[in-house]
N, C-alpha and C. Protein backbone atom coordinates (compact mmCIF):
# COMPACT_ATOMS: atom_id res chain seq x y z
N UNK A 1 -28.31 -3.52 18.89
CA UNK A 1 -28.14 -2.81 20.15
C UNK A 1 -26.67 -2.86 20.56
N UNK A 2 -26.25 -1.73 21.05
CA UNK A 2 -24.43 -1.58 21.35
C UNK A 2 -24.97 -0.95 22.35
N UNK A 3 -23.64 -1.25 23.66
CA UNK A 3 -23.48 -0.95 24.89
C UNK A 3 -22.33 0.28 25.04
N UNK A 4 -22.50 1.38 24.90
CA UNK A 4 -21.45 2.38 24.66
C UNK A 4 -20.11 2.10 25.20
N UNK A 5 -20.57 1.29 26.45
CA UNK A 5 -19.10 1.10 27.51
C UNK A 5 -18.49 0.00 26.61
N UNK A 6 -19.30 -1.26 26.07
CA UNK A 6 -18.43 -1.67 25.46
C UNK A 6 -18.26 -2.21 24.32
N UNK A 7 -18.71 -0.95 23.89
CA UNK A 7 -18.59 -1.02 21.79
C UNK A 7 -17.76 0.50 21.90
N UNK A 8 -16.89 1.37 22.63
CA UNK A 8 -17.00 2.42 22.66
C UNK A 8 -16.31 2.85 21.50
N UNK A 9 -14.99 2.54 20.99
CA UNK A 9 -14.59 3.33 19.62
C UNK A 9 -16.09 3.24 18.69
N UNK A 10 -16.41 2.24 18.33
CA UNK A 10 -17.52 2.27 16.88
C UNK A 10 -18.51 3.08 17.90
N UNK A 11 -18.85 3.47 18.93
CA UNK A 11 -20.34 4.36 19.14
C UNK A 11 -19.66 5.61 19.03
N UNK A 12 -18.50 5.77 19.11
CA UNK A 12 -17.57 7.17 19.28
C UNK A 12 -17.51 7.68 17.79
N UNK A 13 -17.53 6.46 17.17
CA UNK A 13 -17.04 6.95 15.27
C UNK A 13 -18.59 7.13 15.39
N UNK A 14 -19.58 6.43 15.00
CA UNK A 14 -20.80 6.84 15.05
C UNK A 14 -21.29 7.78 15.36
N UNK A 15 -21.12 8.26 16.59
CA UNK A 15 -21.42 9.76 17.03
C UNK A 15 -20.48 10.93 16.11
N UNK A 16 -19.39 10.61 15.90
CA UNK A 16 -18.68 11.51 14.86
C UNK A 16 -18.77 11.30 13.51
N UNK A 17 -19.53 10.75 12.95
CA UNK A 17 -20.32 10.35 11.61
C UNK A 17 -21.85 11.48 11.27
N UNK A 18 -22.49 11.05 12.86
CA UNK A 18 -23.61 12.00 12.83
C UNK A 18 -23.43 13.20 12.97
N UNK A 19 -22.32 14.27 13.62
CA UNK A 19 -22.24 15.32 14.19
C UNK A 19 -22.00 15.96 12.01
N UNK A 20 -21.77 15.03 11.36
CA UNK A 20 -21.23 15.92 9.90
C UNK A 20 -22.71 16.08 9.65
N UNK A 21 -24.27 15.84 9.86
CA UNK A 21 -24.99 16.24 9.73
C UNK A 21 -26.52 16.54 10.85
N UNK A 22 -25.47 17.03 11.70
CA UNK A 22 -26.60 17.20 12.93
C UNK A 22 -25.76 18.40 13.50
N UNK A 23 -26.15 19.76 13.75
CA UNK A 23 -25.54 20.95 13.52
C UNK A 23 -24.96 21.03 15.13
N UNK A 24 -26.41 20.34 16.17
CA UNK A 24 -26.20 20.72 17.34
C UNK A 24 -26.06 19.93 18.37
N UNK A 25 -25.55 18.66 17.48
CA UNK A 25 -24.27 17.39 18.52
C UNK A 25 -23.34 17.66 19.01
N UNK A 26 -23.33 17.49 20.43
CA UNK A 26 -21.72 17.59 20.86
C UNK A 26 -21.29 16.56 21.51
N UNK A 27 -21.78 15.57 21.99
CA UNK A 27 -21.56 13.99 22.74
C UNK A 27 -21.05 13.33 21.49
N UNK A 28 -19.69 13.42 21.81
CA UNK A 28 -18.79 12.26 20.81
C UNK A 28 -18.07 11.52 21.72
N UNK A 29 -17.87 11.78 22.16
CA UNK A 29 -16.74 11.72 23.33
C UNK A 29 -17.09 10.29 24.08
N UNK A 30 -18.43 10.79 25.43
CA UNK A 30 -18.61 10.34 26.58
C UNK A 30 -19.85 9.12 25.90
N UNK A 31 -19.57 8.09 25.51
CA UNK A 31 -20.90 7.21 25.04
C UNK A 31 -20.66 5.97 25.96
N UNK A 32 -20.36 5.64 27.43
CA UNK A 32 -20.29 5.35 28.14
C UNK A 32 -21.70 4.89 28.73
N UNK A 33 -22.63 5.94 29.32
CA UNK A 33 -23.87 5.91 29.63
C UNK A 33 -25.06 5.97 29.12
N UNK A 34 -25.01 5.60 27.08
CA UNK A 34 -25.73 5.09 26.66
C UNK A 34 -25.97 4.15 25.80
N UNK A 35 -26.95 3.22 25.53
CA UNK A 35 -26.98 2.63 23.99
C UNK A 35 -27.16 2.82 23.38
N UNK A 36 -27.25 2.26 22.05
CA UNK A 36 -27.21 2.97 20.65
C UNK A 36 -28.08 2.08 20.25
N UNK A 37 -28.92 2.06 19.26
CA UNK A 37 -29.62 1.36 18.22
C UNK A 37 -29.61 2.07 17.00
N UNK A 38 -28.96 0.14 16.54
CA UNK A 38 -28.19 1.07 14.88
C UNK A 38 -29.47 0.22 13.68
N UNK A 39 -30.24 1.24 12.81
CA UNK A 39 -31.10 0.60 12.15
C UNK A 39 -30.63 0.37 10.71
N UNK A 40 -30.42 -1.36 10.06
CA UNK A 40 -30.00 -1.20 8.61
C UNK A 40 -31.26 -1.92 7.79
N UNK A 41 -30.77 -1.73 6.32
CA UNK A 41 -31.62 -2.39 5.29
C UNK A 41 -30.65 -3.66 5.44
N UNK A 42 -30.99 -4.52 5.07
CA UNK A 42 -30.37 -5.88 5.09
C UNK A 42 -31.02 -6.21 3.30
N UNK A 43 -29.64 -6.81 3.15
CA UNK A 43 -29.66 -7.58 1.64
C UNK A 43 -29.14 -8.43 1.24
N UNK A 44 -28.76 -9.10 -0.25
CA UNK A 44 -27.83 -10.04 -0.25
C UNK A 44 -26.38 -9.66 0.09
N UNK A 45 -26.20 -8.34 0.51
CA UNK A 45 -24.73 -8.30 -0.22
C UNK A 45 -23.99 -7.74 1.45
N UNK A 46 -25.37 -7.43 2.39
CA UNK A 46 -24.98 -7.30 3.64
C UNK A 46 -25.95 -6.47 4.55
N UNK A 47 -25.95 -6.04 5.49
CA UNK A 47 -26.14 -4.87 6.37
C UNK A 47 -26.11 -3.53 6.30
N UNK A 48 -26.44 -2.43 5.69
CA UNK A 48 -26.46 -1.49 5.42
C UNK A 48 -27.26 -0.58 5.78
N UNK A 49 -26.01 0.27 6.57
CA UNK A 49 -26.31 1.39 7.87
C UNK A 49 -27.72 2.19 7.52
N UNK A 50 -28.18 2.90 7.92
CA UNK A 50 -29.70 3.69 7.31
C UNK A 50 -29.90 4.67 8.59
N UNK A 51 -29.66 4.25 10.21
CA UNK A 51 -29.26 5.47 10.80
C UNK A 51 -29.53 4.76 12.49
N UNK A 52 -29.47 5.57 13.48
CA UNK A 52 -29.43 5.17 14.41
C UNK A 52 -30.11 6.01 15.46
N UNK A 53 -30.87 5.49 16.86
CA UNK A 53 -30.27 6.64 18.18
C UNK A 53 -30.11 5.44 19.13
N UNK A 54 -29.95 6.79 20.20
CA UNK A 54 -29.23 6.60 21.61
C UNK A 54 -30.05 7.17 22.55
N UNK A 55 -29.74 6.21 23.90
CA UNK A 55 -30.57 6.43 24.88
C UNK A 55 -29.90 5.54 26.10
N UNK A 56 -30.06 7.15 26.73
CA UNK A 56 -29.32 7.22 28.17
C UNK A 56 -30.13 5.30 29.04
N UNK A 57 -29.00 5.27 29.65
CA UNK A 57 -28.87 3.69 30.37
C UNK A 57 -29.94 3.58 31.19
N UNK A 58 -29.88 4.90 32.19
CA UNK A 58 -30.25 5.36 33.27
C UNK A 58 -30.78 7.00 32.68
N UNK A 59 -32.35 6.68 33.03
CA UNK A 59 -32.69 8.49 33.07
C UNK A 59 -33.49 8.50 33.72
N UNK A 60 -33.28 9.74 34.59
CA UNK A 60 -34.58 9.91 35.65
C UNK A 60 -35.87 10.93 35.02
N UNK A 61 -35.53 10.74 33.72
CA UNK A 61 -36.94 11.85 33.04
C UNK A 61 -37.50 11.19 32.53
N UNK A 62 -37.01 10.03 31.82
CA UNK A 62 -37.69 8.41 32.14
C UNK A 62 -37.55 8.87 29.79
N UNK A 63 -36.63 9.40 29.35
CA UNK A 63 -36.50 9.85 28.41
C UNK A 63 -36.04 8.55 27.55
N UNK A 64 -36.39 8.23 26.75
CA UNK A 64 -36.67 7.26 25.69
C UNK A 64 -35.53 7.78 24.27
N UNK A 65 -35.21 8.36 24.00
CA UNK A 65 -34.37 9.10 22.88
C UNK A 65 -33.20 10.02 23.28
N UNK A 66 -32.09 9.78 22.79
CA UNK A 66 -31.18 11.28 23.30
C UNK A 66 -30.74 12.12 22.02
N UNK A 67 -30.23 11.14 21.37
CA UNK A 67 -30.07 11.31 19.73
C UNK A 67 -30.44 10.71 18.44
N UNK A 68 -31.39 11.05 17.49
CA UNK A 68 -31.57 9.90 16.61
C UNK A 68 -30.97 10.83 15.14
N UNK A 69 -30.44 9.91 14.19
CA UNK A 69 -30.45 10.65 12.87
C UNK A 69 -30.63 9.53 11.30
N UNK A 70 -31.30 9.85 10.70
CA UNK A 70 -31.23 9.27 9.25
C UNK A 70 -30.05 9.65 8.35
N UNK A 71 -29.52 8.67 7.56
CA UNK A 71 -28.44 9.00 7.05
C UNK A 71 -29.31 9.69 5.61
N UNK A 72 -28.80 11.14 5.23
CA UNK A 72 -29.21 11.82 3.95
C UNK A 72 -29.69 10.81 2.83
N UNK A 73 -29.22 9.36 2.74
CA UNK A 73 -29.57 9.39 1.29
C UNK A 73 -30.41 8.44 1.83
N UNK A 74 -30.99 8.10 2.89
CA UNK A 74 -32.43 7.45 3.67
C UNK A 74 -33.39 7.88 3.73
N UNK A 75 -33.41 9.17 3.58
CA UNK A 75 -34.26 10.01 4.42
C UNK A 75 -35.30 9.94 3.48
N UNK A 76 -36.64 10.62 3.68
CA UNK A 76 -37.38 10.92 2.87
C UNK A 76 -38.20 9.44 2.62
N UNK A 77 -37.54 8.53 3.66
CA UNK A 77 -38.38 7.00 3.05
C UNK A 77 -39.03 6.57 4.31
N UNK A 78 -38.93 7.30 5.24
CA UNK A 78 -39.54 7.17 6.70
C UNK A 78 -39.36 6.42 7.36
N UNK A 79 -37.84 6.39 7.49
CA UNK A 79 -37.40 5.76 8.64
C UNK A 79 -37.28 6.13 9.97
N UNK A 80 -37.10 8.10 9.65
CA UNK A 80 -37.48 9.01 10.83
C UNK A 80 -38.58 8.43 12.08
N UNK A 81 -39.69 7.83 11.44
CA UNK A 81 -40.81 7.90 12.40
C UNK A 81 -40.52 6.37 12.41
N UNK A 82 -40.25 5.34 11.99
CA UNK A 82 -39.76 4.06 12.13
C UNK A 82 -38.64 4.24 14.02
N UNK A 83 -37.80 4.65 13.50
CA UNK A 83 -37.10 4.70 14.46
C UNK A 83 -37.60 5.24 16.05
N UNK A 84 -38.70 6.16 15.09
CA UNK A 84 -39.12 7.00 16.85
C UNK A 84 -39.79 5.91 17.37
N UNK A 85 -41.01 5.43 16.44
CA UNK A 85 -41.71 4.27 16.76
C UNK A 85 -40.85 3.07 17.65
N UNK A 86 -39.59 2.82 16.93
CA UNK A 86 -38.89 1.66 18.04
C UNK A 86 -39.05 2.21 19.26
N UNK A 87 -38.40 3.33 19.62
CA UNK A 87 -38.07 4.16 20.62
C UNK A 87 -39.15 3.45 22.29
N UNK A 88 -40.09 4.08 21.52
CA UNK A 88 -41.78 4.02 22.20
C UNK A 88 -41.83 2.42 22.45
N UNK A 89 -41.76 1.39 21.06
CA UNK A 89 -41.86 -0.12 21.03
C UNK A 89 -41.00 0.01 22.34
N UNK A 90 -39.90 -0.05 22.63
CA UNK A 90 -38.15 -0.11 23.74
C UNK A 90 -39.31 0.22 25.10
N UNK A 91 -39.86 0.99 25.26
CA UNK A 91 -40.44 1.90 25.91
C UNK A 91 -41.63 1.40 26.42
N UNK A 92 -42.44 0.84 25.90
CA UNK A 92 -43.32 -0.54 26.54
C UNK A 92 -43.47 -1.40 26.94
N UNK A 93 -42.05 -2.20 26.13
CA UNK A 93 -41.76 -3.72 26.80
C UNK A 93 -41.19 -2.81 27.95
N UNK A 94 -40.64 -1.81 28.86
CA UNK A 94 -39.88 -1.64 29.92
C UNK A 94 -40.74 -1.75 30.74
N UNK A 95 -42.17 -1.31 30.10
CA UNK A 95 -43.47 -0.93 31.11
C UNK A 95 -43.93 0.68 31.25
N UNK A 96 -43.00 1.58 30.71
CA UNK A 96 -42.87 2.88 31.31
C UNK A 96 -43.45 3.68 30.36
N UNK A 97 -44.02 4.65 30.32
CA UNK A 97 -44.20 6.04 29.06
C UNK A 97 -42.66 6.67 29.01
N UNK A 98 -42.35 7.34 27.50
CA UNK A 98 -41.01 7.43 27.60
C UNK A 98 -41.39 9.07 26.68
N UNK A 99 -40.26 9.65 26.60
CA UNK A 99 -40.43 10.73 25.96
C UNK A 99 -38.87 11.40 25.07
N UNK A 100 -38.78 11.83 24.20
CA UNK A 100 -37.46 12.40 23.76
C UNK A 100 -36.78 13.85 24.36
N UNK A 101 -35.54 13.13 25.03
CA UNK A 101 -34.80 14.27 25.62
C UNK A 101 -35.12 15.63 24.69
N UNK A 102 -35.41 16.41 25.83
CA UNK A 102 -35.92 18.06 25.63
C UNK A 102 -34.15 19.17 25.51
N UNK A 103 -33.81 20.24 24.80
CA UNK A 103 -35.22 20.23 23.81
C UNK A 103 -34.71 20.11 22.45
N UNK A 104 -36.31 19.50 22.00
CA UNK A 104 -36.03 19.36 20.62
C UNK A 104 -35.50 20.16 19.53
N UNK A 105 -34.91 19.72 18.81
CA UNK A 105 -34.54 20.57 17.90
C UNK A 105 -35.78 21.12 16.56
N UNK A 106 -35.45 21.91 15.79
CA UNK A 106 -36.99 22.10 15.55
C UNK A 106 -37.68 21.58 14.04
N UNK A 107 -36.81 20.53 13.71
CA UNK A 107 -36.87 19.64 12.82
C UNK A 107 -37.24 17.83 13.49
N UNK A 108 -36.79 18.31 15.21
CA UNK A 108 -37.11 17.34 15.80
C UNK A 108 -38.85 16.88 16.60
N UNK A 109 -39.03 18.60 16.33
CA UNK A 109 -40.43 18.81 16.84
C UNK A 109 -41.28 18.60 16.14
N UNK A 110 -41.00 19.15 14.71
CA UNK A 110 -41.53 18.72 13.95
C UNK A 110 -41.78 17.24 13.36
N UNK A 111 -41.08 16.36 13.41
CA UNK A 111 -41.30 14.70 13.25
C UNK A 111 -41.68 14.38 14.29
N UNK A 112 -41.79 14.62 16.06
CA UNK A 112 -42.41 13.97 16.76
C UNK A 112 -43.82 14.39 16.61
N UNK A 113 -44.07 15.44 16.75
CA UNK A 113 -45.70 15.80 16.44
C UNK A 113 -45.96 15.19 15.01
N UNK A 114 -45.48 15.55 14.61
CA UNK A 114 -46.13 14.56 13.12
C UNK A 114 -46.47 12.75 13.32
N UNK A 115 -45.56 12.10 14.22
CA UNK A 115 -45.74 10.84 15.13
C UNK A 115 -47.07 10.80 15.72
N UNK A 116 -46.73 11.70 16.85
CA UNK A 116 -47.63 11.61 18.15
C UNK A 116 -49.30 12.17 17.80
N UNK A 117 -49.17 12.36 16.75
CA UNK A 117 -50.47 12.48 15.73
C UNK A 117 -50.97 11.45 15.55
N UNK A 118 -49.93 10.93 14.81
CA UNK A 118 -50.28 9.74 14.21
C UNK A 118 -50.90 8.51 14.59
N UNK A 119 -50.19 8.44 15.63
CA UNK A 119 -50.26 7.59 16.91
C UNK A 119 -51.64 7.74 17.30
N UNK A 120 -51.76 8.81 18.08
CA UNK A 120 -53.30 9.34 18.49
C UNK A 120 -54.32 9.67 17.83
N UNK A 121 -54.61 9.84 16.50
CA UNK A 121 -55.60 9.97 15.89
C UNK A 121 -55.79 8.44 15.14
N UNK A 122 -55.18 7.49 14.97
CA UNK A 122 -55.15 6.49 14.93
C UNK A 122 -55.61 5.28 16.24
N UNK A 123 -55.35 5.74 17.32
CA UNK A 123 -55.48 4.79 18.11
C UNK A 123 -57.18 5.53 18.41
N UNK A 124 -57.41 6.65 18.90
CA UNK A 124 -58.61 7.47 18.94
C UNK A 124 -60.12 6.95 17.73
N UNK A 125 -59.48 7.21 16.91
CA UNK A 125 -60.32 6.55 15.67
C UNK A 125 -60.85 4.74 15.49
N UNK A 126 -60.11 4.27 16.51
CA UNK A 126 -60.98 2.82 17.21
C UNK A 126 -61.45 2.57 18.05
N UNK A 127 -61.60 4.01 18.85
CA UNK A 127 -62.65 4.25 19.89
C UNK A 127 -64.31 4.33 19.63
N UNK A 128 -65.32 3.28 20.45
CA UNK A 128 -66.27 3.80 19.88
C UNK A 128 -67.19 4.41 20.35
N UNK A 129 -66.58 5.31 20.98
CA UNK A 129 -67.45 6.52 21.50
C UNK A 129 -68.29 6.19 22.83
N UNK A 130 -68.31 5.11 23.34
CA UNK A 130 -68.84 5.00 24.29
C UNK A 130 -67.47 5.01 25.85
N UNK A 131 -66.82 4.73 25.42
CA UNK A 131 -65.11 4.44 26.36
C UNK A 131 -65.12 5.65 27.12
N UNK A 132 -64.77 5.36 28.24
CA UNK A 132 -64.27 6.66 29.12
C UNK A 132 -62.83 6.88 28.85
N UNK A 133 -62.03 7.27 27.84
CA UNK A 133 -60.72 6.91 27.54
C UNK A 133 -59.98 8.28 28.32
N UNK A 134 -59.20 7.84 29.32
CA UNK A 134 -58.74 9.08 29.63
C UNK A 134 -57.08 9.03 29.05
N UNK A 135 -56.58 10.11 29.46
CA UNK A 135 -55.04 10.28 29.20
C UNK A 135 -53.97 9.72 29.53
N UNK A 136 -54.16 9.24 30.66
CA UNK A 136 -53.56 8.13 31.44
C UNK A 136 -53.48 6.85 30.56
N UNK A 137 -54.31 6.28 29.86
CA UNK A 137 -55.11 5.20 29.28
C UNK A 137 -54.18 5.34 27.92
N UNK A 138 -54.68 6.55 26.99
CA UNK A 138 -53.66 6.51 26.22
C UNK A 138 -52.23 6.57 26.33
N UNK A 139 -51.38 7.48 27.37
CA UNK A 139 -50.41 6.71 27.91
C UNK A 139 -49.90 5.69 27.44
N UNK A 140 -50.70 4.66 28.48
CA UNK A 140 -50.12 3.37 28.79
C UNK A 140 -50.49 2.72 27.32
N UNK A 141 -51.17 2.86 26.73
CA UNK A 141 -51.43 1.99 25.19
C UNK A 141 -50.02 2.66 24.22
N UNK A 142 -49.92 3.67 24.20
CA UNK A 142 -48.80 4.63 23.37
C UNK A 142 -47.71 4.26 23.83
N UNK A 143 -47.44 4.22 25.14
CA UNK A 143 -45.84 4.67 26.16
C UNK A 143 -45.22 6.17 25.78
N UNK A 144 -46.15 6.78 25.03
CA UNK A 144 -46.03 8.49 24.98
C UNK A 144 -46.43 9.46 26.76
N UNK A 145 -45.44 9.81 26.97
CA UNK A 145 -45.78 10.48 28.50
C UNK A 145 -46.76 11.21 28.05
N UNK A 146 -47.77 11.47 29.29
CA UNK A 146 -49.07 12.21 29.24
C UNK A 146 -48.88 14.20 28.59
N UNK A 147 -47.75 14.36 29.38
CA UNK A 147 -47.68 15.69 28.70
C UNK A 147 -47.15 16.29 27.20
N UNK A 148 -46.74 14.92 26.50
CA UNK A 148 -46.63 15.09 25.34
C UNK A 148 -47.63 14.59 24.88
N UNK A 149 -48.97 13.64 25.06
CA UNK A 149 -50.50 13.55 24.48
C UNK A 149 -50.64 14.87 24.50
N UNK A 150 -50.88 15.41 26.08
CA UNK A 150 -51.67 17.08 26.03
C UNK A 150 -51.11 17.67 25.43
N UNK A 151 -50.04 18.25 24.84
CA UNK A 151 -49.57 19.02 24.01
C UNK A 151 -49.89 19.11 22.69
N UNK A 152 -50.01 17.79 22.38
CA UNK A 152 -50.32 16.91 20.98
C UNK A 152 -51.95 17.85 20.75
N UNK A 153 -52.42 17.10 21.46
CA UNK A 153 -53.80 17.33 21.46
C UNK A 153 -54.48 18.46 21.60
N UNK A 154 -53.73 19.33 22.30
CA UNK A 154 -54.13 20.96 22.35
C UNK A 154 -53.49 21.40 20.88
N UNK A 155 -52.80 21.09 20.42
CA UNK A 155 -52.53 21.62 19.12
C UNK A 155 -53.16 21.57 17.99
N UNK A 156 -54.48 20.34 17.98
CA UNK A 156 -55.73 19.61 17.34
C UNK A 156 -57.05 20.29 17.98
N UNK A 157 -56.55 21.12 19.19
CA UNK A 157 -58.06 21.93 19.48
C UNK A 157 -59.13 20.40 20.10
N UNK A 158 -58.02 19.06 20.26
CA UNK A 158 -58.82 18.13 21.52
C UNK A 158 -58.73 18.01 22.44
N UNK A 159 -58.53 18.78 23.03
CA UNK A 159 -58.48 18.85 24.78
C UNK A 159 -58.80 19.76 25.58
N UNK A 160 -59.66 19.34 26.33
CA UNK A 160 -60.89 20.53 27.09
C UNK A 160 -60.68 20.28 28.86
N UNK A 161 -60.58 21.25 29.69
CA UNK A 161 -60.33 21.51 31.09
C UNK A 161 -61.70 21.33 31.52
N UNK A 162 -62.12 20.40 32.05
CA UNK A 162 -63.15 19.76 32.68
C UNK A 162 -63.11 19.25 33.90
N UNK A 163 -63.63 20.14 35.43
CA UNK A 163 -64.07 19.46 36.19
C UNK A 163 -63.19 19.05 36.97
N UNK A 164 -61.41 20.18 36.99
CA UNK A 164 -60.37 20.41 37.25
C UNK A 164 -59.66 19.01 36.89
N UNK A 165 -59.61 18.76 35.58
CA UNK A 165 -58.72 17.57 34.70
C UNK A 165 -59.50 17.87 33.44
N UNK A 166 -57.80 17.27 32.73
CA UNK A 166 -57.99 17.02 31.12
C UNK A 166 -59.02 16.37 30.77
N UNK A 167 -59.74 16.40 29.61
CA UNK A 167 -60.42 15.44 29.32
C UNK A 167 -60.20 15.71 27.44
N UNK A 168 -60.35 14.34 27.05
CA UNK A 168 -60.18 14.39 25.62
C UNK A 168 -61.04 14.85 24.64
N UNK A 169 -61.34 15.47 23.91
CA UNK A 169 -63.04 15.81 23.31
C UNK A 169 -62.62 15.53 22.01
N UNK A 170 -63.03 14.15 21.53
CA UNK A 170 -62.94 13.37 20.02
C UNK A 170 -64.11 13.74 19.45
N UNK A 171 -63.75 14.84 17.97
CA UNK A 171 -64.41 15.10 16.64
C UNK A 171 -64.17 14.03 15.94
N UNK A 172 -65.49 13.45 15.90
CA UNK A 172 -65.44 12.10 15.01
C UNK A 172 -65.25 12.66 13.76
N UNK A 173 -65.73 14.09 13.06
CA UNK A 173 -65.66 14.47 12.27
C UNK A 173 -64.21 14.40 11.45
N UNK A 174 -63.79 14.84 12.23
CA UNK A 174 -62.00 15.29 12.21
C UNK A 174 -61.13 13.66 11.75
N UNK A 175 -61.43 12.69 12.68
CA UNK A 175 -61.25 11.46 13.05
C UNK A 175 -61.14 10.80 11.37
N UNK A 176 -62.33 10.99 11.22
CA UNK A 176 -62.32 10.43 9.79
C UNK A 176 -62.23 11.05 8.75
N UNK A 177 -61.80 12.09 8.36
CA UNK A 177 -61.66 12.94 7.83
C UNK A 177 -59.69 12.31 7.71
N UNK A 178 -59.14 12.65 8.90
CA UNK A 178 -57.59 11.77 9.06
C UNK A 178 -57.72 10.57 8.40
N UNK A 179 -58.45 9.50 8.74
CA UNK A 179 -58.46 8.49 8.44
C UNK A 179 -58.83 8.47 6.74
N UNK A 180 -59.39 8.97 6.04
CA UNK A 180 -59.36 9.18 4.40
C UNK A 180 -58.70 9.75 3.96
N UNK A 181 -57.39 9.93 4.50
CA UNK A 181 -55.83 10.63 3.70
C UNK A 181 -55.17 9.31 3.51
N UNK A 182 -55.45 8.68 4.24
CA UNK A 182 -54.78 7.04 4.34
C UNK A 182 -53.16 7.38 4.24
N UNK A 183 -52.87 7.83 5.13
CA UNK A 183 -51.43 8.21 4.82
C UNK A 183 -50.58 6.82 5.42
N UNK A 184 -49.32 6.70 4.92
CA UNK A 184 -49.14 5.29 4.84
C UNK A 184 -47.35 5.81 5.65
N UNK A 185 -47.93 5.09 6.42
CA UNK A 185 -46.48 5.76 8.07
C UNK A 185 -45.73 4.18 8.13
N UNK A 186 -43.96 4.01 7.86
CA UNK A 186 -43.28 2.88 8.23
C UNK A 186 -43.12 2.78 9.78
N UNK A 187 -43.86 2.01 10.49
CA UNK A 187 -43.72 1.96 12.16
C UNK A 187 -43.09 0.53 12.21
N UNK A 188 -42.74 0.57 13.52
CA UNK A 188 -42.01 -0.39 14.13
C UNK A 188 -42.96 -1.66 14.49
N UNK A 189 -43.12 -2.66 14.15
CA UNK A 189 -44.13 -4.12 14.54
C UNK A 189 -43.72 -4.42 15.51
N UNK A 190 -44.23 -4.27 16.63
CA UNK A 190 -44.30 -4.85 17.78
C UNK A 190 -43.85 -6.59 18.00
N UNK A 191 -44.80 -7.00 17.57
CA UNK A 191 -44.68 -8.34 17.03
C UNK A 191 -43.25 -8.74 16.47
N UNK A 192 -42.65 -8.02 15.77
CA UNK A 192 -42.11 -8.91 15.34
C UNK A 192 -40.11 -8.55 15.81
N UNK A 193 -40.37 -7.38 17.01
CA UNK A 193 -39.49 -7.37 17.89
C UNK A 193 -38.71 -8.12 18.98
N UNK A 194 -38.09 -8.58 19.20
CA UNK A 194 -36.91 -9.73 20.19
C UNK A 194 -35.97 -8.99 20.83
N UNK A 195 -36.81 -8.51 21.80
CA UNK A 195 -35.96 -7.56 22.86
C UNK A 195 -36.09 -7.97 24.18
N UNK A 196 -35.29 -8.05 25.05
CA UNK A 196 -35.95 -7.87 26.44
C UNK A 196 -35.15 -6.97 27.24
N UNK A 197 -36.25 -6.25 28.27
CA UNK A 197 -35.52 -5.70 28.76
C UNK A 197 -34.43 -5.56 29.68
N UNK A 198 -33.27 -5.09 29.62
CA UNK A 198 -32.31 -4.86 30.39
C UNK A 198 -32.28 -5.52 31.88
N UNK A 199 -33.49 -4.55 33.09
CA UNK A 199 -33.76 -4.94 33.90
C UNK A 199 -33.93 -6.42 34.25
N UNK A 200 -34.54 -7.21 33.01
CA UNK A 200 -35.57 -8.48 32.99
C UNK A 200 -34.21 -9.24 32.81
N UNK A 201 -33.01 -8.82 32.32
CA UNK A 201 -32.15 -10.00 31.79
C UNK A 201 -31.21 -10.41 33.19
N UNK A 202 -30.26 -11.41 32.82
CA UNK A 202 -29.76 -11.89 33.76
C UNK A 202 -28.42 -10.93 33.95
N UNK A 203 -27.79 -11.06 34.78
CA UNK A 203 -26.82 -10.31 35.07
C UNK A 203 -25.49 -10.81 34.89
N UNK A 204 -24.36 -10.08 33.92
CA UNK A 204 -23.15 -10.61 33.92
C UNK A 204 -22.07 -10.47 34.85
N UNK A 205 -21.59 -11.50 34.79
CA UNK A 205 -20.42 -10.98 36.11
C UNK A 205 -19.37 -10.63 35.87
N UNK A 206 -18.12 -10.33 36.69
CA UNK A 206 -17.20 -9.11 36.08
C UNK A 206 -16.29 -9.40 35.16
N UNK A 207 -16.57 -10.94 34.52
CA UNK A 207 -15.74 -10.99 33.19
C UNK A 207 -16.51 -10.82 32.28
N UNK A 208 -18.01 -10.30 32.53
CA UNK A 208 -18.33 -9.95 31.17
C UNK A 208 -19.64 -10.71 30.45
N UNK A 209 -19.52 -12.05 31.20
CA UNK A 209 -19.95 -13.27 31.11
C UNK A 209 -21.39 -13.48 31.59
């Protein structure tokens, strides 16, 4: 974790590292008002970069992501959804549902719905049918804001206008049907994260200290 204000040359090179493969970056400059989380492989021989994002200090959209990118010769090993996954992990210990600054790009839409799938037909599929599980509920288990579930879920043909509110309508059919692709997603372990949050920590005083 880097503090833009004061890591700012290396979040500045960083941001001008990513802009050689992210078409529609333009924050190089101002990394002042956010942090960065930089994700590496670790080995004998050291630390080795694999990719990063950033996320505003302060957001009142309560936005969880501003920029994330995999470095090209990472990609393809799923660190994409690793990283979003931290995002969300960051995003729970705060207490809050969080969401990625809008709008996505459309390579970006594409990996969060491919996530927020994941997420939800997974967490859904240990439901056992008796639960009143509403949206709210998943929410707070996810830290995915509610209007990116409904979106999710109207795109799966699960979500039905009932009784003037959402309500979820789980095809067990469907459910397991997902669940025998066994598709095998790198997420972030909760567990085995050592974060706290910002708010929760103590406060330095103006040397820094």
């Amino acid at each position: 974790e880097l503090d833009g204000k004061e890591h700012r040359v290396y979040c500045q090179n960083l941001c001008l590292l990513a802009k050689l493969f992210l078409d529609h970056k333009t924050l190089y400059y101002d990394v002042d008002p956010f942090r960065f989380y930089v994700i590496c492989e670790v080995d004998e021989q050291g630390a080795h970069i694999v990719g990063y994002f950033s996320k505003e200090k302060v957001s009142a959209e309560d936005y969880n992501l501003a920029c994330i990118l995999t470095f090209p010769q990472y990609q393809k090993c799923g660190y994409g959804k690793f990283i979003i996954s931290l995002s969300y992990a960051l995003s729970k210990r705060e207490g809050r549902a969080g969401s990625p600054e809008k709008p996505l790009s459309d390579l970006g839409k594409i990996s969060y719905r491919s996530y927020w799938t994941h997420v939800l037909l997974t967490l859904l599929s240990t439901q056992d049918g008796t639960e009143n599980v509403q949206i709210k509920d998943l929410s707070r288990m996810t830290g995915i804001k509610t209007e990116d579930i409904i979106s999710t879920l109207q795109s799966l043909n699960m979500i039905r206008f009932w009784k003037g509110q959402h309500v979820v309508f789980v095809m067990q059919d469907f459910l397991e049907k997902y669940a025998a692709q066994e598709k095998r997603i790198r997420l972030c372990d909760e567990g085995c994260l050592s974060w706290v949050p910002h708010a929760e920590r103590p406060r330095k005083d103006k040397s820094g200290r």
